[in-house]
PDB file of N, CA and C in Angstrom:
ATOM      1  N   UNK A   1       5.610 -97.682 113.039  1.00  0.00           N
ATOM      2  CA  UNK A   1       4.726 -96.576 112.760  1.00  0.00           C
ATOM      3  C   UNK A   1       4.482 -95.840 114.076  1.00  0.00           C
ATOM      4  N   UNK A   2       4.666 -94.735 114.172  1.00  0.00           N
ATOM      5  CA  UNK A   2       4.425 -93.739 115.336  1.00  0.00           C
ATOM      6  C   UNK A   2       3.151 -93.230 115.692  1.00  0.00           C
ATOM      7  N   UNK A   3       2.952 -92.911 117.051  1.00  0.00           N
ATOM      8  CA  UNK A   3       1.365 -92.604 117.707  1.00  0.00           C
ATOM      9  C   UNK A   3       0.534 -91.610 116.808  1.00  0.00           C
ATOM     10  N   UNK A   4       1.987 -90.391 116.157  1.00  0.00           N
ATOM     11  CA  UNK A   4       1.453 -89.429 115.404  1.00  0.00           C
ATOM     12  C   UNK A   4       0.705 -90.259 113.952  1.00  0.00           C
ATOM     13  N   UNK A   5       1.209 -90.878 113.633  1.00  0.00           N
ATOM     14  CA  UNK A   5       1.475 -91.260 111.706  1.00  0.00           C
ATOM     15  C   UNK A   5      -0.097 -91.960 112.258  1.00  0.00           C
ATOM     16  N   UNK A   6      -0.238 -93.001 113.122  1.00  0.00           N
ATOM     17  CA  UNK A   6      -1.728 -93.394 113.536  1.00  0.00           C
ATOM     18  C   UNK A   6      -3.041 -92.420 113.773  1.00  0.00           C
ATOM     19  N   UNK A   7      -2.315 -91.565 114.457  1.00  0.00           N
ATOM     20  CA  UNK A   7      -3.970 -90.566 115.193  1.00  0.00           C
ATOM     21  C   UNK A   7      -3.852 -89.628 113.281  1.00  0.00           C
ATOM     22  N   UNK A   8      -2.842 -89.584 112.504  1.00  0.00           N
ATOM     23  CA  UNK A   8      -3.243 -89.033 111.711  1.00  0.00           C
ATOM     24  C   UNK A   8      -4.233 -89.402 110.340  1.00  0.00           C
ATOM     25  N   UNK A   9      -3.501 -90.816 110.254  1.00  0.00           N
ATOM     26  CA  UNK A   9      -4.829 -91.624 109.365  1.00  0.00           C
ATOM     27  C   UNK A   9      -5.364 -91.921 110.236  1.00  0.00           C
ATOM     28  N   UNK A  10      -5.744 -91.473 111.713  1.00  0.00           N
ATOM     29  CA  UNK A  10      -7.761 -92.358 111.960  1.00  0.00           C
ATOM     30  C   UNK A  10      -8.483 -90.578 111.980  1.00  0.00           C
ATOM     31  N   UNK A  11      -7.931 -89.682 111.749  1.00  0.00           N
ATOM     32  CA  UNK A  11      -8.325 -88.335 111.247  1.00  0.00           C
ATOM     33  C   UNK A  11      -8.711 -88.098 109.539  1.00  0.00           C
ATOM     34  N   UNK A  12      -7.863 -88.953 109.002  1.00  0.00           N
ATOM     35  CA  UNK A  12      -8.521 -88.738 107.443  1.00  0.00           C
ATOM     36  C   UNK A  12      -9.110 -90.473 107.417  1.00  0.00           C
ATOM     37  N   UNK A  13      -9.855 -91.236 108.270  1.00  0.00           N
ATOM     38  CA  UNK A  13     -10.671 -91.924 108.617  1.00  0.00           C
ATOM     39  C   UNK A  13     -10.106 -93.256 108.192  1.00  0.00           C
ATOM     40  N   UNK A  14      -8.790 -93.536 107.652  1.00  0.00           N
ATOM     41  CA  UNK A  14      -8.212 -95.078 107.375  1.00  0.00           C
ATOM     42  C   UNK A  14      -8.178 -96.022 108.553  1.00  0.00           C
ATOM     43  N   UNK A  15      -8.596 -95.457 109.502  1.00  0.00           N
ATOM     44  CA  UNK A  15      -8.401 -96.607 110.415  1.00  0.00           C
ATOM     45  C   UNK A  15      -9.831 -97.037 111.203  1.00  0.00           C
ATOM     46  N   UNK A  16     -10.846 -97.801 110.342  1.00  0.00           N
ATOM     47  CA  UNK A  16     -12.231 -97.848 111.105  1.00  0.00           C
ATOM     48  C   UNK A  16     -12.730 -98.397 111.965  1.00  0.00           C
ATOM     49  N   UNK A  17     -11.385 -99.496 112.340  1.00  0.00           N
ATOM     50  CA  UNK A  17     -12.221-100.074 113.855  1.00  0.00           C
ATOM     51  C   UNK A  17     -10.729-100.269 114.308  1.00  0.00           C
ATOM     52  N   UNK A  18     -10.789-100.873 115.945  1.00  0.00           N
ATOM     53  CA  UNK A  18      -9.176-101.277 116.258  1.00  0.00           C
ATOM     54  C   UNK A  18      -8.763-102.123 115.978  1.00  0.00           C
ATOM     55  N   UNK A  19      -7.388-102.429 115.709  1.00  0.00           N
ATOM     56  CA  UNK A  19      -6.416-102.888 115.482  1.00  0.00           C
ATOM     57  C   UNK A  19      -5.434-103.225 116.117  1.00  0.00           C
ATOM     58  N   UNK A  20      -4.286-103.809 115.820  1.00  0.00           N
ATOM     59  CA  UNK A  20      -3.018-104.065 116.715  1.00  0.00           C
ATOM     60  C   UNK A  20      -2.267-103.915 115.403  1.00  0.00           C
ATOM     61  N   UNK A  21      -1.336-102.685 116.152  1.00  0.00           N
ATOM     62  CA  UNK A  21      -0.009-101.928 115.552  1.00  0.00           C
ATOM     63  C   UNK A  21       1.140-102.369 116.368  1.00  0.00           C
ATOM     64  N   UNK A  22       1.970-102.683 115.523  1.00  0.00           N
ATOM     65  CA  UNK A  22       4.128-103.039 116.066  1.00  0.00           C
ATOM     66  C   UNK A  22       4.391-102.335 115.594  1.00  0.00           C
ATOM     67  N   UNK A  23       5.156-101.689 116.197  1.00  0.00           N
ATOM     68  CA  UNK A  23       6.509-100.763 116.407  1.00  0.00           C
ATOM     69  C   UNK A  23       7.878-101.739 116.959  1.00  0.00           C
ATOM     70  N   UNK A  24       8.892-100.988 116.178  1.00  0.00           N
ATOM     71  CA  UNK A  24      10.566-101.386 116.929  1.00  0.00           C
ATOM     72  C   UNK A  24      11.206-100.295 117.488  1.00  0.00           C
ATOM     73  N   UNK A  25      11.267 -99.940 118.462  1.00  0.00           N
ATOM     74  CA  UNK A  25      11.965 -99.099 119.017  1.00  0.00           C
ATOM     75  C   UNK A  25      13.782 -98.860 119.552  1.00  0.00           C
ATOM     76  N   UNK A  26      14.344 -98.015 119.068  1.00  0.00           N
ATOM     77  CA  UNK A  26      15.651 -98.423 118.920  1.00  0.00           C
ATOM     78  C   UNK A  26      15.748 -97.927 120.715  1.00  0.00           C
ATOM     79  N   UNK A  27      16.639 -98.585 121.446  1.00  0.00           N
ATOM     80  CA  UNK A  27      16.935 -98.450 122.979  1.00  0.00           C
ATOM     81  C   UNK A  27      17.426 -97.004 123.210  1.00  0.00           C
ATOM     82  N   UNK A  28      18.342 -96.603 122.208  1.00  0.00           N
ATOM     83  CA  UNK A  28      18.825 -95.720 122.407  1.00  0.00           C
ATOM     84  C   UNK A  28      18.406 -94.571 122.364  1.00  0.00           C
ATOM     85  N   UNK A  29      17.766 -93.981 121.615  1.00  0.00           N
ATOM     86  CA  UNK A  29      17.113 -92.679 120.746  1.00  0.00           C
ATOM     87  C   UNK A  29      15.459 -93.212 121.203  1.00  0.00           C
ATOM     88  N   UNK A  30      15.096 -94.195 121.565  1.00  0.00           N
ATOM     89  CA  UNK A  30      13.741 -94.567 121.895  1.00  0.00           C
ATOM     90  C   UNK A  30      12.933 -94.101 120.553  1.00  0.00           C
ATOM     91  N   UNK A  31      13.360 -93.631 119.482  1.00  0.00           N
ATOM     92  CA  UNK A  31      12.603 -93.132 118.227  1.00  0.00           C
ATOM     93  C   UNK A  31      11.698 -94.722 117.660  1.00  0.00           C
ATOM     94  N   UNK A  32      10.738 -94.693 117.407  1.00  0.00           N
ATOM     95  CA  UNK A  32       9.910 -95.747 116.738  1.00  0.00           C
ATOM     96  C   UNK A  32       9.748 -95.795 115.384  1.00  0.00           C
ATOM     97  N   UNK A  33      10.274 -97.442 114.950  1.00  0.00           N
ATOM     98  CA  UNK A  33      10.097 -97.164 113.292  1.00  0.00           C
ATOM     99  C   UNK A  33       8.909 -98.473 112.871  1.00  0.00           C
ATOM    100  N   UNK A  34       8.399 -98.447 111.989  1.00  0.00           N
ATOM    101  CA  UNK A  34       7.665 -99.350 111.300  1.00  0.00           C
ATOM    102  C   UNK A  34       8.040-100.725 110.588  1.00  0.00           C
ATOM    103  N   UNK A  35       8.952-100.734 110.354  1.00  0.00           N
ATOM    104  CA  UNK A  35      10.222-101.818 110.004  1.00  0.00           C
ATOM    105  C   UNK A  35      11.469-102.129 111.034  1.00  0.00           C
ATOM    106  N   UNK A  36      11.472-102.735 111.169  1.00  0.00           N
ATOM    107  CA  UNK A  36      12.457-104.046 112.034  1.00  0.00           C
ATOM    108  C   UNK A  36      13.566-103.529 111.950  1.00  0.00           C
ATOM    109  N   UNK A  37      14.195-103.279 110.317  1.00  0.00           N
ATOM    110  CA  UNK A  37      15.438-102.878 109.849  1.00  0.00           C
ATOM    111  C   UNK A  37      15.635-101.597 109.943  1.00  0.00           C
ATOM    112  N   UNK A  38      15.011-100.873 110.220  1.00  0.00           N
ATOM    113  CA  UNK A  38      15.084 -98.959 110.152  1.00  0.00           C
ATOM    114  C   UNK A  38      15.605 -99.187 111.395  1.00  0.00           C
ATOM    115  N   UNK A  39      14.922 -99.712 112.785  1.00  0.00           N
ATOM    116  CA  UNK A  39      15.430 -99.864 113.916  1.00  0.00           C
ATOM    117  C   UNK A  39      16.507-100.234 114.512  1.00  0.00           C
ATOM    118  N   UNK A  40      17.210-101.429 113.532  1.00  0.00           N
ATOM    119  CA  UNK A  40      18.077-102.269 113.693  1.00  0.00           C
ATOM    120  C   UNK A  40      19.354-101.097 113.386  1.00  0.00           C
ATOM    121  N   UNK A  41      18.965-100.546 111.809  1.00  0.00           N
ATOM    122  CA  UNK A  41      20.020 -99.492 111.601  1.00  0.00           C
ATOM    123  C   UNK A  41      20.289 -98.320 112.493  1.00  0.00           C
ATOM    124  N   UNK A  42      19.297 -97.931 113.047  1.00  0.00           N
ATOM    125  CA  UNK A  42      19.867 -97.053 114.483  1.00  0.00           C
ATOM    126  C   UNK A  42      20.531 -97.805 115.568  1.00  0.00           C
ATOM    127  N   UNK A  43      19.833 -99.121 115.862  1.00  0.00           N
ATOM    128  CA  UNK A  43      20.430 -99.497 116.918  1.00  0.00           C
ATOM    129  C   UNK A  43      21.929 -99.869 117.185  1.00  0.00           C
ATOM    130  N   UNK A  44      22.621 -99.561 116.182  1.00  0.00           N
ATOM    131  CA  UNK A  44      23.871-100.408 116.116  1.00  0.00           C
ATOM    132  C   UNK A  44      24.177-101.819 116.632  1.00  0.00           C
ATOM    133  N   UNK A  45      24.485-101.780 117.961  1.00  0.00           N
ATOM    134  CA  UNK A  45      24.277-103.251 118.428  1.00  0.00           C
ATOM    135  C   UNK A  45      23.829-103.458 120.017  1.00  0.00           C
ATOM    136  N   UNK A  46      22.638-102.655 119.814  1.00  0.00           N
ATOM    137  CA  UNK A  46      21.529-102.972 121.070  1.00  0.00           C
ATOM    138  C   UNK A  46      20.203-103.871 120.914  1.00  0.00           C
ATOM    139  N   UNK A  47      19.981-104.362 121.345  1.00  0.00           N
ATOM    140  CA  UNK A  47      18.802-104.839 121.305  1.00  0.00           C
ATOM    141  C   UNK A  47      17.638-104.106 120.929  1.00  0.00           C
ATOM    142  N   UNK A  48      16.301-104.816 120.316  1.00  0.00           N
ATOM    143  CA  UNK A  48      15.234-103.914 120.055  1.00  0.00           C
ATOM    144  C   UNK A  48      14.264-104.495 120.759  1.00  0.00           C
ATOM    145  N   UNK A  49      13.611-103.091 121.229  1.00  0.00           N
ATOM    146  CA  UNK A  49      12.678-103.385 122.277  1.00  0.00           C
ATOM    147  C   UNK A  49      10.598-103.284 121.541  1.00  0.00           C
ATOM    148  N   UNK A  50      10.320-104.424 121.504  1.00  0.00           N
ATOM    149  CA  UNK A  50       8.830-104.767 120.304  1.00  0.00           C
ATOM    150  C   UNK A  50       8.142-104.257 121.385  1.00  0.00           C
ATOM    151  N   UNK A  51       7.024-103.231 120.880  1.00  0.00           N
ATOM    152  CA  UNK A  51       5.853-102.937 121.180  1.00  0.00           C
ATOM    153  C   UNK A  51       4.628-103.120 121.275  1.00  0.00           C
ATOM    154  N   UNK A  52       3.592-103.680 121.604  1.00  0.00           N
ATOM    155  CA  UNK A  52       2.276-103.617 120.601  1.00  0.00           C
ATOM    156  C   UNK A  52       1.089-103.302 121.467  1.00  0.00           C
ATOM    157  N   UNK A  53       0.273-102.870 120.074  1.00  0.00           N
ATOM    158  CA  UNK A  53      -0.489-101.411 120.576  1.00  0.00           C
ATOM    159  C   UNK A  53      -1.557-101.825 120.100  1.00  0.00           C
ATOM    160  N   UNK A  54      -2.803-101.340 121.280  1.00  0.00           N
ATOM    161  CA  UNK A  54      -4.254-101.679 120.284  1.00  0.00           C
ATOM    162  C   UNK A  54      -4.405-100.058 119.857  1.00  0.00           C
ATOM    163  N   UNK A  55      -5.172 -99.921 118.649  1.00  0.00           N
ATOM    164  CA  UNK A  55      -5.583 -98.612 117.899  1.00  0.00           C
ATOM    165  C   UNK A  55      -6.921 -98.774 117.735  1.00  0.00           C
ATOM    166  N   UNK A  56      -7.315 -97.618 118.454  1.00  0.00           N
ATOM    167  CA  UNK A  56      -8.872 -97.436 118.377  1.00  0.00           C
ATOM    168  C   UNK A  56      -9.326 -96.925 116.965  1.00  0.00           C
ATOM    169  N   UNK A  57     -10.767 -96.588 117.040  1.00  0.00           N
ATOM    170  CA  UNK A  57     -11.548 -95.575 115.291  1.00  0.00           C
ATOM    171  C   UNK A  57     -11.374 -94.361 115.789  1.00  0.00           C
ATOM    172  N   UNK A  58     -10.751 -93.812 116.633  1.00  0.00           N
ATOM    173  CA  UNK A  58     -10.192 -92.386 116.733  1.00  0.00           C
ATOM    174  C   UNK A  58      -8.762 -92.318 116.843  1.00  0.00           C
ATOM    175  N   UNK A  59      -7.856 -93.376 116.840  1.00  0.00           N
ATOM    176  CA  UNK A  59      -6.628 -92.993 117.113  1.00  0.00           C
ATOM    177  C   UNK A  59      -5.775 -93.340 117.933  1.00  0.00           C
ATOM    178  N   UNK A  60      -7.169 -93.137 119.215  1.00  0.00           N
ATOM    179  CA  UNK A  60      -6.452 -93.496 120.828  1.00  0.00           C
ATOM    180  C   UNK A  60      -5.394 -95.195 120.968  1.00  0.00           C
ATOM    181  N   UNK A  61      -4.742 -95.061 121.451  1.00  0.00           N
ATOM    182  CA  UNK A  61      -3.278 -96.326 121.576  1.00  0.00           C
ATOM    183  C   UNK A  61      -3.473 -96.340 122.806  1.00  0.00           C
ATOM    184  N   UNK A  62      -3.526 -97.385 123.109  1.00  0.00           N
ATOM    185  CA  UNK A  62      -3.554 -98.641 124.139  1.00  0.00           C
ATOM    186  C   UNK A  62      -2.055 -99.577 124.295  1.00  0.00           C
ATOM    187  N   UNK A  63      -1.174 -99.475 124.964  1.00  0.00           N
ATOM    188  CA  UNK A  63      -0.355-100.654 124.800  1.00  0.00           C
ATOM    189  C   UNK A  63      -0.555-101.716 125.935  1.00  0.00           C
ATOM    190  N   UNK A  64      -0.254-102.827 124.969  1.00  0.00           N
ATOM    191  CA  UNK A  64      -0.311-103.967 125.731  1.00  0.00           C
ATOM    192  C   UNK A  64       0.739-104.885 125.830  1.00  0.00           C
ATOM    193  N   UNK A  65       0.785-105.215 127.135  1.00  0.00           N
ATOM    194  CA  UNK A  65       2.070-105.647 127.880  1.00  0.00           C
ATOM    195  C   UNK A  65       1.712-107.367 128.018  1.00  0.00           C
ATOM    196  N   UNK A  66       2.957-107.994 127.573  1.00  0.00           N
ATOM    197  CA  UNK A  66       3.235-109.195 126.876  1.00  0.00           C
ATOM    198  C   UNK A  66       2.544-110.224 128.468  1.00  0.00           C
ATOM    199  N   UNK A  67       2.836-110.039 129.660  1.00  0.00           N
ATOM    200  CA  UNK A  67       2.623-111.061 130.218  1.00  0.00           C
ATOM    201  C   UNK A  67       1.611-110.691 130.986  1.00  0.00           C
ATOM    202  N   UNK A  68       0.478-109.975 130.749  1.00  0.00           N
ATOM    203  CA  UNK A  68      -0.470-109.647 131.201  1.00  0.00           C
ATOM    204  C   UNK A  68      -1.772-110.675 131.059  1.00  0.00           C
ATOM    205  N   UNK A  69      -3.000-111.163 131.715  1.00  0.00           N
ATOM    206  CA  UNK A  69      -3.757-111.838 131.219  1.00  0.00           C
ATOM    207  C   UNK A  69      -4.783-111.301 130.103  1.00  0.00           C
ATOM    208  N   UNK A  70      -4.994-112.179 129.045  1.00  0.00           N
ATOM    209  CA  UNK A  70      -5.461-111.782 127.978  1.00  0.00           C
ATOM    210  C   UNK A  70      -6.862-110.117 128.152  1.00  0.00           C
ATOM    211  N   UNK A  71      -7.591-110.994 129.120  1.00  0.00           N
ATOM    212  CA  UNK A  71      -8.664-109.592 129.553  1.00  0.00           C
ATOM    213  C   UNK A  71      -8.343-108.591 130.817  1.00  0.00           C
ATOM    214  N   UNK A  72      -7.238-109.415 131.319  1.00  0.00           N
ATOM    215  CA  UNK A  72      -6.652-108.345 132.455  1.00  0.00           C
ATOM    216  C   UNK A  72      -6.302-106.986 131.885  1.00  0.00           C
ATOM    217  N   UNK A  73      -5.971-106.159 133.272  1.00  0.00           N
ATOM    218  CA  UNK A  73      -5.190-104.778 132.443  1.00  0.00           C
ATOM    219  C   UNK A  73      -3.781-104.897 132.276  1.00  0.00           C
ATOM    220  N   UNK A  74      -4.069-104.130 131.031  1.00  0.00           N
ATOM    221  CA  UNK A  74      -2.676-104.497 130.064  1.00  0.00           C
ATOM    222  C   UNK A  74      -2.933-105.598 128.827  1.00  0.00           C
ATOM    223  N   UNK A  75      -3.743-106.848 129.393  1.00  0.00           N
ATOM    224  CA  UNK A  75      -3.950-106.835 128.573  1.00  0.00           C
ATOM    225  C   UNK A  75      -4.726-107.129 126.905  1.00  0.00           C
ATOM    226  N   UNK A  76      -4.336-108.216 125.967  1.00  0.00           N
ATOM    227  CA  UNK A  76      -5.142-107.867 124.398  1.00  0.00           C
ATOM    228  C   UNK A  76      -6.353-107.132 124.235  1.00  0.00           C
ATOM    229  N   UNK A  77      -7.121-108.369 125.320  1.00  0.00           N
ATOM    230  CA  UNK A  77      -8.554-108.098 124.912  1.00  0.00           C
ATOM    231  C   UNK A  77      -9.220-106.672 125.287  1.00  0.00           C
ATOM    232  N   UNK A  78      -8.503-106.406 126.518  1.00  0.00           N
ATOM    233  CA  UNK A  78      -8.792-105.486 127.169  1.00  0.00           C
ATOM    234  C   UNK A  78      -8.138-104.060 126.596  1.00  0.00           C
ATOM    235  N   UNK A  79      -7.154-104.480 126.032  1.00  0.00           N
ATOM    236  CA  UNK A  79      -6.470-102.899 124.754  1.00  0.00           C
ATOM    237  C   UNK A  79      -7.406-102.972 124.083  1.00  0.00           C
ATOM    238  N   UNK A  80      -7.666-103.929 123.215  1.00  0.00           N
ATOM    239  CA  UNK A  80      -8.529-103.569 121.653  1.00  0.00           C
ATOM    240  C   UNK A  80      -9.990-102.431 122.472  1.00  0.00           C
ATOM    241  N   UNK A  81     -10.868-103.205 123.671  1.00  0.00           N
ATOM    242  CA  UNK A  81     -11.472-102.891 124.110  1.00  0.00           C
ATOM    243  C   UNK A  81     -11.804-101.310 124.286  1.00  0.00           C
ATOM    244  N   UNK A  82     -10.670-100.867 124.896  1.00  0.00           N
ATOM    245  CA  UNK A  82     -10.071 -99.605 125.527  1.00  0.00           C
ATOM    246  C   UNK A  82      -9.559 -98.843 124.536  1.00  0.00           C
ATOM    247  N   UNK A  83      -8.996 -99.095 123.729  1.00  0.00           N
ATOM    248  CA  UNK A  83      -8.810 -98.285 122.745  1.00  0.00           C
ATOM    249  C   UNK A  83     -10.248 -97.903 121.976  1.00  0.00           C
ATOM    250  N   UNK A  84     -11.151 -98.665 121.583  1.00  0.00           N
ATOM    251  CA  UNK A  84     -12.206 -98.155 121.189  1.00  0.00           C
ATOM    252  C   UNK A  84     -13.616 -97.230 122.383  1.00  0.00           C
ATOM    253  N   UNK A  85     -12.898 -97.381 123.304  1.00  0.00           N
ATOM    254  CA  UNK A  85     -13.827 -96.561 124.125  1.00  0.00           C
ATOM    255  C   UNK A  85     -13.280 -94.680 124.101  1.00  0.00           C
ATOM    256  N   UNK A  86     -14.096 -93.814 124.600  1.00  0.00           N
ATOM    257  CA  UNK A  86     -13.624 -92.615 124.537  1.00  0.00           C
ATOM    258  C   UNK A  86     -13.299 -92.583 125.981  1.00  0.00           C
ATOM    259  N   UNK A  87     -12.429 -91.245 125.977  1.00  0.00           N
ATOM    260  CA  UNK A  87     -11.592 -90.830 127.216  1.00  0.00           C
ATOM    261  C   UNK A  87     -12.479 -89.967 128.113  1.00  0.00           C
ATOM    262  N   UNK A  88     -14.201 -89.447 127.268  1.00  0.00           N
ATOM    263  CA  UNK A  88     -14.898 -88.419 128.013  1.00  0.00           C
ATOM    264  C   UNK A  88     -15.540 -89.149 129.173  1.00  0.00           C
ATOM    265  N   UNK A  89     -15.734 -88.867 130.042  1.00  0.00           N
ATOM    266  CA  UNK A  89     -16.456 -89.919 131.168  1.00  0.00           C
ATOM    267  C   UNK A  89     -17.827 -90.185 130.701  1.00  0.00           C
ATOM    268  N   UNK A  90     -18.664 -89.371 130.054  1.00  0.00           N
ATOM    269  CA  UNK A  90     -19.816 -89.335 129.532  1.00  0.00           C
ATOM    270  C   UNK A  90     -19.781 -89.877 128.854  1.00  0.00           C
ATOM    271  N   UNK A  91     -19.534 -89.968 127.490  1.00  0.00           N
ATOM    272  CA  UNK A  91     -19.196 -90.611 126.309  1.00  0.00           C
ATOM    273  C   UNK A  91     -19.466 -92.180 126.317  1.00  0.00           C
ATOM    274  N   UNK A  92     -18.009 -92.346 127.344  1.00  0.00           N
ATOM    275  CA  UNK A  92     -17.437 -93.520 127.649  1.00  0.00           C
ATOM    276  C   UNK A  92     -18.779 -94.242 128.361  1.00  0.00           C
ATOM    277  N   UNK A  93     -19.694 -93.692 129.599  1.00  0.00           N
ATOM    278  CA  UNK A  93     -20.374 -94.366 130.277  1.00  0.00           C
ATOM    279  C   UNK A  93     -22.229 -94.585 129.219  1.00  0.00           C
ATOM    280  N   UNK A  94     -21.858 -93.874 128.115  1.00  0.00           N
ATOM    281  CA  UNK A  94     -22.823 -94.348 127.039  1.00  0.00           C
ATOM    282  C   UNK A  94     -22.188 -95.536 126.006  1.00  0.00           C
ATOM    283  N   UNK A  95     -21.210 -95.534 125.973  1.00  0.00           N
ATOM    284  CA  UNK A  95     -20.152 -96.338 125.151  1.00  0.00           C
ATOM    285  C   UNK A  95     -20.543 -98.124 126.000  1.00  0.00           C
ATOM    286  N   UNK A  96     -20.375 -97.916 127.133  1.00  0.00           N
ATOM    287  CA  UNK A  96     -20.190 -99.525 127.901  1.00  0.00           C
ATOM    288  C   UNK A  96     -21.844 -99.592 128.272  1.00  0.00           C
ATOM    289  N   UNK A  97     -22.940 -98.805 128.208  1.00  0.00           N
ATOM    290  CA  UNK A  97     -23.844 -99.322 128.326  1.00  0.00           C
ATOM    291  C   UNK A  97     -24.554-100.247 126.961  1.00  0.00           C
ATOM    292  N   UNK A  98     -24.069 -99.152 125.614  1.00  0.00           N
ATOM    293  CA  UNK A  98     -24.316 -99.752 124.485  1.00  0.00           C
ATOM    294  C   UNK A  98     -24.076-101.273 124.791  1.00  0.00           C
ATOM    295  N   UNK A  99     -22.745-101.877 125.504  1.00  0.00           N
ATOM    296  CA  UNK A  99     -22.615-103.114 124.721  1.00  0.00           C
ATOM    297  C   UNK A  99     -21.135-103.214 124.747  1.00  0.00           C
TER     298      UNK A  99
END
């Protein structure tokens, strides 16, 4: 599933808190599909390169990188985290006082 197809259902509001989204990305065309096999069928015979993404209640994508420490940057805890914060500095510095 692509960054677009996400920020567009957390706009008609399907997506209410974050999440963790996979993607397969074919090496070649770097195009992202939602299924394993859509990918596989572009890839001919390259490898596929797995993604995964925290998704905030607005949309915002976070990826998180496999050998990162869990609350370090990069990564889980710290995507899900980050993805639910906003990008405004204001916002954001009412966001982390909440809690």
């Amino acid at each position: 599933m692509s960054l677009r197809i996400i920020c567009e259902q957390a706009e008609r509001g399907l997506n209410p808190m974050a999440h963790i989204e996979v993607c397969y990305r074919c090496p070649l065309c770097r195009k992202a599909y939602g299924k394993q096999s859509d990918a596989i069928t572009c890839r001919n015979s390259h490898p596929i390169e797995t993604e995964t993404w925290a998704v905030g209640k607005g949309g915002k994508g976070v990826r998180i990188f496999e050998h990162c420490a869990l609350d370090g940057l990069g990564g889980l805890r710290w995507a899900l985290r980050e993805a639910d914060l906003s990008d405004d500095i204001k916002i954001r510095a009412e966001q982390l006082e909440e809690g």
